[in-house]
Protein backbone atom coordinates (compact mmCIF):
# COMPACT_ATOMS: atom_id res chain seq x y z
CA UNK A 1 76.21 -10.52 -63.70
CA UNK A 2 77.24 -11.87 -59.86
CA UNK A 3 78.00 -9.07 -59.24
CA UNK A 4 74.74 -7.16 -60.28
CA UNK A 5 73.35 -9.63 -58.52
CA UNK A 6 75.01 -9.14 -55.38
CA UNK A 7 74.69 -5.37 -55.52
CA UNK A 8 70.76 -5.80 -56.04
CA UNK A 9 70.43 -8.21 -52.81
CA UNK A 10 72.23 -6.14 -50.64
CA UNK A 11 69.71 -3.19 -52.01
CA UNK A 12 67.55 -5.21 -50.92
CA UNK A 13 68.26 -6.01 -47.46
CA UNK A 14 69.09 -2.40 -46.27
CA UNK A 15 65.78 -1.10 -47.19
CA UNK A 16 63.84 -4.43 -45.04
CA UNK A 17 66.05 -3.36 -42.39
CA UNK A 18 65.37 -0.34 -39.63
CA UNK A 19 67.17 2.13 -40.53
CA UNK A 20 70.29 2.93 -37.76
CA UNK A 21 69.05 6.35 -37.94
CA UNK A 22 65.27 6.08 -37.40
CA UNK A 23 65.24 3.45 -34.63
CA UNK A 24 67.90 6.43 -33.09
CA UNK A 25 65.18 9.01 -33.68
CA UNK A 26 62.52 6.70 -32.46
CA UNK A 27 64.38 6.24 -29.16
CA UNK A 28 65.11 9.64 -28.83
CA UNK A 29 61.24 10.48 -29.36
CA UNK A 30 59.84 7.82 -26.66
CA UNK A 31 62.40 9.53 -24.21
CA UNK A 32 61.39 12.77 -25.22
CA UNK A 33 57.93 11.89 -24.29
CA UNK A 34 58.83 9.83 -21.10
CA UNK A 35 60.56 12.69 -20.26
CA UNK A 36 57.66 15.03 -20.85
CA UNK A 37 55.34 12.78 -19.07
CA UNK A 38 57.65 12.83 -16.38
CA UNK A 39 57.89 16.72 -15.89
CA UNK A 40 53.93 16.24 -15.62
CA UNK A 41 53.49 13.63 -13.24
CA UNK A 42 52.92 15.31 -9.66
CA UNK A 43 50.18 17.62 -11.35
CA UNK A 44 48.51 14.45 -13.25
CA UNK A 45 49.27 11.72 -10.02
CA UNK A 46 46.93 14.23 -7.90
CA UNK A 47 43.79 14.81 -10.35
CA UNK A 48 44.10 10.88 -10.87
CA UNK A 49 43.69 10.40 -7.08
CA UNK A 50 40.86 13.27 -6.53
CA UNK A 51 39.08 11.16 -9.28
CA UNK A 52 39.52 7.98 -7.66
CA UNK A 53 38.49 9.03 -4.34
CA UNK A 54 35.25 10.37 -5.54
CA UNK A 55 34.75 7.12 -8.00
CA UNK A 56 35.42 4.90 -4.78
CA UNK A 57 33.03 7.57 -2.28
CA UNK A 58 30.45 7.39 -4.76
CA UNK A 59 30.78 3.44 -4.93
CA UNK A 60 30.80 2.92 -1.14
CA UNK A 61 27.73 5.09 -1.08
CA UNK A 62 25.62 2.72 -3.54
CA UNK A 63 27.13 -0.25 -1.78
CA UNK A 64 25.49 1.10 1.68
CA UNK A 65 22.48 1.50 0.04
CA UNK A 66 22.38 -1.46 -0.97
CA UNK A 67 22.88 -3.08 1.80
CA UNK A 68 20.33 -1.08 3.32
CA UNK A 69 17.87 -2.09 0.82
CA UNK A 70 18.81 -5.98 0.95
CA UNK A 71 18.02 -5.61 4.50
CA UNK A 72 14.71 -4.20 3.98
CA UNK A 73 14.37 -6.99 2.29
CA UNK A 74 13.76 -4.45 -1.06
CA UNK A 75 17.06 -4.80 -2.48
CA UNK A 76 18.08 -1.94 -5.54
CA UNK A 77 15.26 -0.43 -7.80
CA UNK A 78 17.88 -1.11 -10.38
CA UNK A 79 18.14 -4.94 -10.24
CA UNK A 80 15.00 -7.44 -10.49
CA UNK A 81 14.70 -7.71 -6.68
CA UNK A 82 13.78 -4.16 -5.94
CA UNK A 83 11.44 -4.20 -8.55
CA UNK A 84 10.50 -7.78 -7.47
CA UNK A 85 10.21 -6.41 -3.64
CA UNK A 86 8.40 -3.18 -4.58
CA UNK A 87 5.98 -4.96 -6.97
CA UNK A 88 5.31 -7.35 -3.79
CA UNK A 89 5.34 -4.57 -1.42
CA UNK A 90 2.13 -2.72 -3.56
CA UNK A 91 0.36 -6.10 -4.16
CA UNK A 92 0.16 -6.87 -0.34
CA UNK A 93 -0.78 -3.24 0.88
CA UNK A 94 -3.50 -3.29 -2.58
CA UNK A 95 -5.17 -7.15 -0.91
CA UNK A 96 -4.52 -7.07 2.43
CA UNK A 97 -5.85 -3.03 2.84
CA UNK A 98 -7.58 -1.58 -0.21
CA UNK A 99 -9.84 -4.17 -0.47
CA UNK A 100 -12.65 -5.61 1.88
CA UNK A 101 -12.11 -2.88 4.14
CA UNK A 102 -15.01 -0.58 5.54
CA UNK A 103 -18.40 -0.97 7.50
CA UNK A 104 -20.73 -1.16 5.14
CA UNK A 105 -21.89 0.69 2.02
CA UNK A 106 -21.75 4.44 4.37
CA UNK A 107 -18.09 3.62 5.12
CA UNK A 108 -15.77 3.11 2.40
CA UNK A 109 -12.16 1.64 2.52
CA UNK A 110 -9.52 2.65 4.45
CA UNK A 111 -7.36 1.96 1.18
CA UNK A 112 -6.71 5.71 -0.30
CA UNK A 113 -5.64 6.39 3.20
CA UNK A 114 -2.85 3.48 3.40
CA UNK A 115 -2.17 4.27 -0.02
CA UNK A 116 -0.46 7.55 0.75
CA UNK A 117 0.38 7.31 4.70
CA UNK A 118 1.89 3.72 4.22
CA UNK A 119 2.47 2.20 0.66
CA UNK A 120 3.79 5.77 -1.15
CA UNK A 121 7.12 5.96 2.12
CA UNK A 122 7.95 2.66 1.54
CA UNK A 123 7.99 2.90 -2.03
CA UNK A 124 9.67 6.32 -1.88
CA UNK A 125 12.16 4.86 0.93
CA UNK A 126 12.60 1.68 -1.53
CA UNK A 127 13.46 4.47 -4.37
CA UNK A 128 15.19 7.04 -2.88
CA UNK A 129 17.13 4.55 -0.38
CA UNK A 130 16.56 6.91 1.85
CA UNK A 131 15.28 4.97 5.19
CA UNK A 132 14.13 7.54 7.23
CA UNK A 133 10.47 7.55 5.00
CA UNK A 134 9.97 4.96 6.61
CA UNK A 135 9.37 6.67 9.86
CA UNK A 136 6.05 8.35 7.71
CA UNK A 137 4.70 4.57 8.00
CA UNK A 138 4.92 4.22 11.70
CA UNK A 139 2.79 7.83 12.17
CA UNK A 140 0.09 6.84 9.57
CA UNK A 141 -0.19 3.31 11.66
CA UNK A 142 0.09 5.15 15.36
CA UNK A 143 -2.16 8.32 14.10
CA UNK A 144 -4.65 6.98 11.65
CA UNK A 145 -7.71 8.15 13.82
CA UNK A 146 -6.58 11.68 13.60
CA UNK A 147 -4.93 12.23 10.27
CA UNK A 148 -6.58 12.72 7.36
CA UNK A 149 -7.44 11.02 4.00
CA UNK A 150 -5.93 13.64 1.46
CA UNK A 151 -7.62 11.82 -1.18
CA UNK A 152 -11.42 12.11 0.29
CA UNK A 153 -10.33 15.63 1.12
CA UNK A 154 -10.26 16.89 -2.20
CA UNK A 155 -12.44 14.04 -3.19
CA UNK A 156 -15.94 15.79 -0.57
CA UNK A 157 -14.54 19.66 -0.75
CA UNK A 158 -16.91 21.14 -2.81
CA UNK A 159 -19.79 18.59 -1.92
CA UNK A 160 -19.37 19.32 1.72
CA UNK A 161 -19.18 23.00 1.41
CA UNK A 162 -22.66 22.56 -0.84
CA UNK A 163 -24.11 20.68 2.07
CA UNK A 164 -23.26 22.77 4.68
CA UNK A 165 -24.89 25.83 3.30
CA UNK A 166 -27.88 23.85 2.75
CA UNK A 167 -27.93 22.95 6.64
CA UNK A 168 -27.47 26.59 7.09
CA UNK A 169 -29.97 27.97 5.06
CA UNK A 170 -32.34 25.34 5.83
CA UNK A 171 -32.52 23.88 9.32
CA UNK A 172 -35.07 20.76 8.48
CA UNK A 173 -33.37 19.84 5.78
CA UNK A 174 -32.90 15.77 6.92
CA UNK A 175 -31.55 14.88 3.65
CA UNK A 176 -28.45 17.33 3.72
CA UNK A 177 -27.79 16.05 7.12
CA UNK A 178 -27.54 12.28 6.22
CA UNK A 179 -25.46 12.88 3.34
CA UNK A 180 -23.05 14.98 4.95
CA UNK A 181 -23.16 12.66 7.85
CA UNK A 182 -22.34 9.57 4.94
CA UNK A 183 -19.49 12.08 3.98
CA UNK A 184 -17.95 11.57 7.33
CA UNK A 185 -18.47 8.41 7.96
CA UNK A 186 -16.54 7.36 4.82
CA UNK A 187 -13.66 9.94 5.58
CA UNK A 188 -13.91 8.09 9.36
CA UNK A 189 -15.05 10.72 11.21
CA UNK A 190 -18.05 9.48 12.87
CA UNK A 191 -17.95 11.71 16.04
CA UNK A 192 -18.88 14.64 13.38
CA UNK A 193 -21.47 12.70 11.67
CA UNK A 194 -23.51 11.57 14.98
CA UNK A 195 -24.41 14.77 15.57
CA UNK A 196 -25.89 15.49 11.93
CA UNK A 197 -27.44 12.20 12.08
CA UNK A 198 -29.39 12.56 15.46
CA UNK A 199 -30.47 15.89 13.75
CA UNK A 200 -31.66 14.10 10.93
CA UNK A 201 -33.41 11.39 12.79
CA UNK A 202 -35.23 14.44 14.78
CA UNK A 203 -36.98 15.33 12.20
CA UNK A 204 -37.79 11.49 10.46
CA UNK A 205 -37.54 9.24 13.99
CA UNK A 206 -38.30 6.23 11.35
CA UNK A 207 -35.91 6.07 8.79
CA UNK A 208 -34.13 2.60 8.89
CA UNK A 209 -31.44 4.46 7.18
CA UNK A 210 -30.67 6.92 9.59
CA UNK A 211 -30.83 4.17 12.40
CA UNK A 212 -28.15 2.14 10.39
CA UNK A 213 -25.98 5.06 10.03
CA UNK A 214 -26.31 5.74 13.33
CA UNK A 215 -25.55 2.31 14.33
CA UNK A 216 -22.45 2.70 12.22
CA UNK A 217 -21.32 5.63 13.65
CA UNK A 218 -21.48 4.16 17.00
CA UNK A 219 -19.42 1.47 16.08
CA UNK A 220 -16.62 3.69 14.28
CA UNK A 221 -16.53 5.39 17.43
CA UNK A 222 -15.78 2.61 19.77
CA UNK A 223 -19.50 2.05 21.20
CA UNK A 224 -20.13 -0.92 20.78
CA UNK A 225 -23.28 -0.87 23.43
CA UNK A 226 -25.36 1.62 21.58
CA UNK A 227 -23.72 0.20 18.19
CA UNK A 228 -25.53 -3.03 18.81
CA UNK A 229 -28.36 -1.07 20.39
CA UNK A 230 -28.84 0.61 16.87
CA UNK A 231 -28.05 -2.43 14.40
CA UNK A 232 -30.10 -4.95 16.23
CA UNK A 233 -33.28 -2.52 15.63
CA UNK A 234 -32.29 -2.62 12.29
CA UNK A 235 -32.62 -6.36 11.68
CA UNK A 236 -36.00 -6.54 13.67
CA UNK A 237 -37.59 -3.86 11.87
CA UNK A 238 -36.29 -5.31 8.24
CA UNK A 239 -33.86 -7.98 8.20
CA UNK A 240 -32.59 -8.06 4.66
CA UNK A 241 -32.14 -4.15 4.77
CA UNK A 242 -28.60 -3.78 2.87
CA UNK A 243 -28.33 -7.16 2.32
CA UNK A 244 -28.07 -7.95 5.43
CA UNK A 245 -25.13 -5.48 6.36
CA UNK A 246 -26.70 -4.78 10.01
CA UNK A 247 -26.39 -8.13 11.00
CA UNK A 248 -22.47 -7.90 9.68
CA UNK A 249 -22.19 -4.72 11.82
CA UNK A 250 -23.71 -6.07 14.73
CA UNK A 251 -21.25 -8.90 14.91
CA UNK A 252 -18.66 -7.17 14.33
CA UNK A 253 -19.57 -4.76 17.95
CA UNK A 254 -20.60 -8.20 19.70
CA UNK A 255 -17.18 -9.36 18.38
CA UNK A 256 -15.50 -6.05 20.07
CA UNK A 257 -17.73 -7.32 23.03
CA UNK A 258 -16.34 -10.36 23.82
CA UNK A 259 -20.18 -11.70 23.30
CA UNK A 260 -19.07 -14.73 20.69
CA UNK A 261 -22.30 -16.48 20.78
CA UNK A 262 -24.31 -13.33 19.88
CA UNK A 263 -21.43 -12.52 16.66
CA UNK A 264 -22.10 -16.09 16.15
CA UNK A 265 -25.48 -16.08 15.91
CA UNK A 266 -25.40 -12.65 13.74
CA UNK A 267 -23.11 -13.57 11.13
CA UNK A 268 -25.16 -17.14 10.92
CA UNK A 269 -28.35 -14.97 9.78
CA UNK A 270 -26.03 -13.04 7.91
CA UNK A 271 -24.55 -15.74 5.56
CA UNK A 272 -28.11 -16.64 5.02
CA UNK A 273 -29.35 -13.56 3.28
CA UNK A 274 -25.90 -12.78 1.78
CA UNK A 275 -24.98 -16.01 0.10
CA UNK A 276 -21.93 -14.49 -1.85
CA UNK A 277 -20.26 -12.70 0.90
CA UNK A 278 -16.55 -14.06 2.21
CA UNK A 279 -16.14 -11.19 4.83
CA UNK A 280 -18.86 -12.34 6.96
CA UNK A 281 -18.30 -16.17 6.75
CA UNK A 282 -13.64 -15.51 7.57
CA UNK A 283 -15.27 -13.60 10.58
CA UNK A 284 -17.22 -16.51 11.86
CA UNK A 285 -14.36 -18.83 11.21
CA UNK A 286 -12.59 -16.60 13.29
CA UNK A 287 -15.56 -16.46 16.13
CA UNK A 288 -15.79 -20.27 16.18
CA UNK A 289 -11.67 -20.55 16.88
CA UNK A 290 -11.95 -17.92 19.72
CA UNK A 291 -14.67 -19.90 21.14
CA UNK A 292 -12.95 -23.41 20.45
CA UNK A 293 -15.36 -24.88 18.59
CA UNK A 294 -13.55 -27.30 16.63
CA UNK A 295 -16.61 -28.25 14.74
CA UNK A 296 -18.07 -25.20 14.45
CA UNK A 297 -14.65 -24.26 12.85
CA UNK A 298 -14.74 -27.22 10.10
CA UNK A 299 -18.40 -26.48 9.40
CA UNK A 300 -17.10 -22.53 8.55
CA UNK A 301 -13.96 -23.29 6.84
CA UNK A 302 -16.29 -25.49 4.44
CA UNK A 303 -18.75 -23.08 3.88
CA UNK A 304 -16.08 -20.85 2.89
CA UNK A 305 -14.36 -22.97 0.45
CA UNK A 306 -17.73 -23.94 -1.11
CA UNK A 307 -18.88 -19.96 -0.89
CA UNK A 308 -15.64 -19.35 -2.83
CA UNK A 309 -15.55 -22.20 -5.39
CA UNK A 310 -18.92 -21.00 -6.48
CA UNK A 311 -18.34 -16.72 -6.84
CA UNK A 312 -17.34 -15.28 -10.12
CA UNK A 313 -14.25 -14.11 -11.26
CA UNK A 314 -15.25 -10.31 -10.54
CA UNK A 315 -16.36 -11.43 -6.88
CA UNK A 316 -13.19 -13.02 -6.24
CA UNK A 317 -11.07 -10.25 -7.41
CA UNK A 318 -13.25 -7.86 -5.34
CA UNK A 319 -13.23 -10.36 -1.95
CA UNK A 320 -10.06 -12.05 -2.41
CA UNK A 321 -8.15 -9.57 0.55
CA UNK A 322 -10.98 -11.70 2.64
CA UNK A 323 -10.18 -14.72 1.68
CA UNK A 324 -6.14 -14.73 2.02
CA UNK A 325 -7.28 -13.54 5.52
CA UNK A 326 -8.96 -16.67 6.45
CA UNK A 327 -5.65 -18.48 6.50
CA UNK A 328 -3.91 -16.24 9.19
């Protein structure tokens, strides 16, 4: 029975133990393999290295960009700071240019136009990382007199082509003439709509419309003389025509001028008849700092808090560009 006993324990044992034999053959394997490996090394060691070189090019490329970006103060699209910068970049461009712009209700905003010439580069540039968009921004700012709105292009086509051949077909035809010449006003092109607009006021010498366009056109143009000429007329003949906007015209060519007691005096009358307007009341707190008036500058800057206190929520949306404005 000890003896069955001992036969059964050392069963036992050899088959918990590795065999001699397969730890051999195991051995003999791994070599087999380190020796395979080993025959393929040189071909494998080189595609590893082409891979890591590109891995690491690529990888210095994003990190270039990123820098670039982080000194743009735009940082990567990827992370929350480009999108934080971008978002930022589009809000200020939306207040500070897209809104409050213009002269008047013939003149629209300059905002389509700095929407594509100025905010679209530095969005693409933030994008792409590619800085040399930028460069787009810097002709838009240096050429905006001469290039054109693409928006208002396709926006007038047909309606100017319509116009023309009314002009054309009918040469007393004042009405054609004052729209087109509201066309090109709002596309900024005044030099091509005083000539439609003395045409026009040929043939109806006392339309107070035609004299505020006019007026406007002047000022687009740079001439401020005749501009103030034209808007002054305005407000004698009716004051309250558009609100008021020829008085806001007026001071802004007076302004141009130099004459600060004139814009003064304008945008007074002005903020009289248009009690809800911020443009016109920033442009006299402006007027009373270039002349120094220190209390003709509290007087403004409380007429303007008051002004704004009291507007809706739609008329502070609409006027709020103005209003950030009044603290630069």
């Amino acid at each position: 029975m000890a003896a069955a006993l001992v036969v059964v324990a050392t069963a036992g044992l050899a088959l918990l133990a590795p065999p001699p034999a397969r730890a051999s053959g195991t051995d003999d394997g791994a070599g087999a393999v380190s020796a395979d490996e080993g025959g393929e090394t040189p071909a494998r060691t080189a595609a590893r290295l082409r891979a890591e070189q590109r891995l690491r090019a690529a990888a210095d490329a994003d990190d270039d960009a990123a820098g670039l970006g982080a000194s743009l103060g735009l940082g990567s699209l990827g992370g929350r700071s480009g999108l934080l910068g971008t978002a930022l970049l589009g809000a200020a461009f939306y207040f500070f240019f897209m809104r409050g712009r213009g002269a008047g209700g013939a003149s629209s905003s300059w905002g389509s136009y700095y929407l594509f010439w100025i905010a679209a580069p530095a969005v693409l540039a933030a994008v792409s990382s590619h800085p040399e968009f930028l460069a787009i921004i810097v002709i838009g700012l240096v050429a905006r007199r001469w290039l054109p709105d693409p928006f208002l292009i396709l926006k007038h086509r047909s309606r100017v082509r319509a116009l023309q051949i009314d002009i054309d077909t009918n040469p007393s035809n004042a009405t054609a003439r004052r729209d087109l010449a509201k066309i090109w006003l709002e596309k900024h092109r005044p030099k091509r709509a005083l000539p439609l607009l003395e045409q026009a006021s040929a043939r109806d010498p006392s339309s107070l419309e035609l004299l505020y366009l006019s007026g406007l056109s002047h000022l687009l143009a740079g001439d401020n003389e005749r501009a103030v000429a034209a808007l002054v007329t305005v407000t004698h003949r009716q004051p309250t025509f558009h609100y008021g906007d020829a008085y806001l015209r007026a001071a802004d060519a007076l302004i141009a001028l130099g004459r600060w007691d004139d814009a003064d005096d304008a945008l007074e009358r002005y903020a009289r008849i248009n009690t809800s307007n911020v443009e016109g009341r920033v442009k006299r707190l402006r007027v009373c700092k270039a002349r120094k008036d220190a209390d003709g500058m509290r007087r403004a800057a409380t007429d303007l808090r008051e002004v704004w206190r009291a507007l809706p929520a739609y008329q502070r949306r609409k006027q709020f560009g103005w209003y950030v404005r009044s603290f630069v």
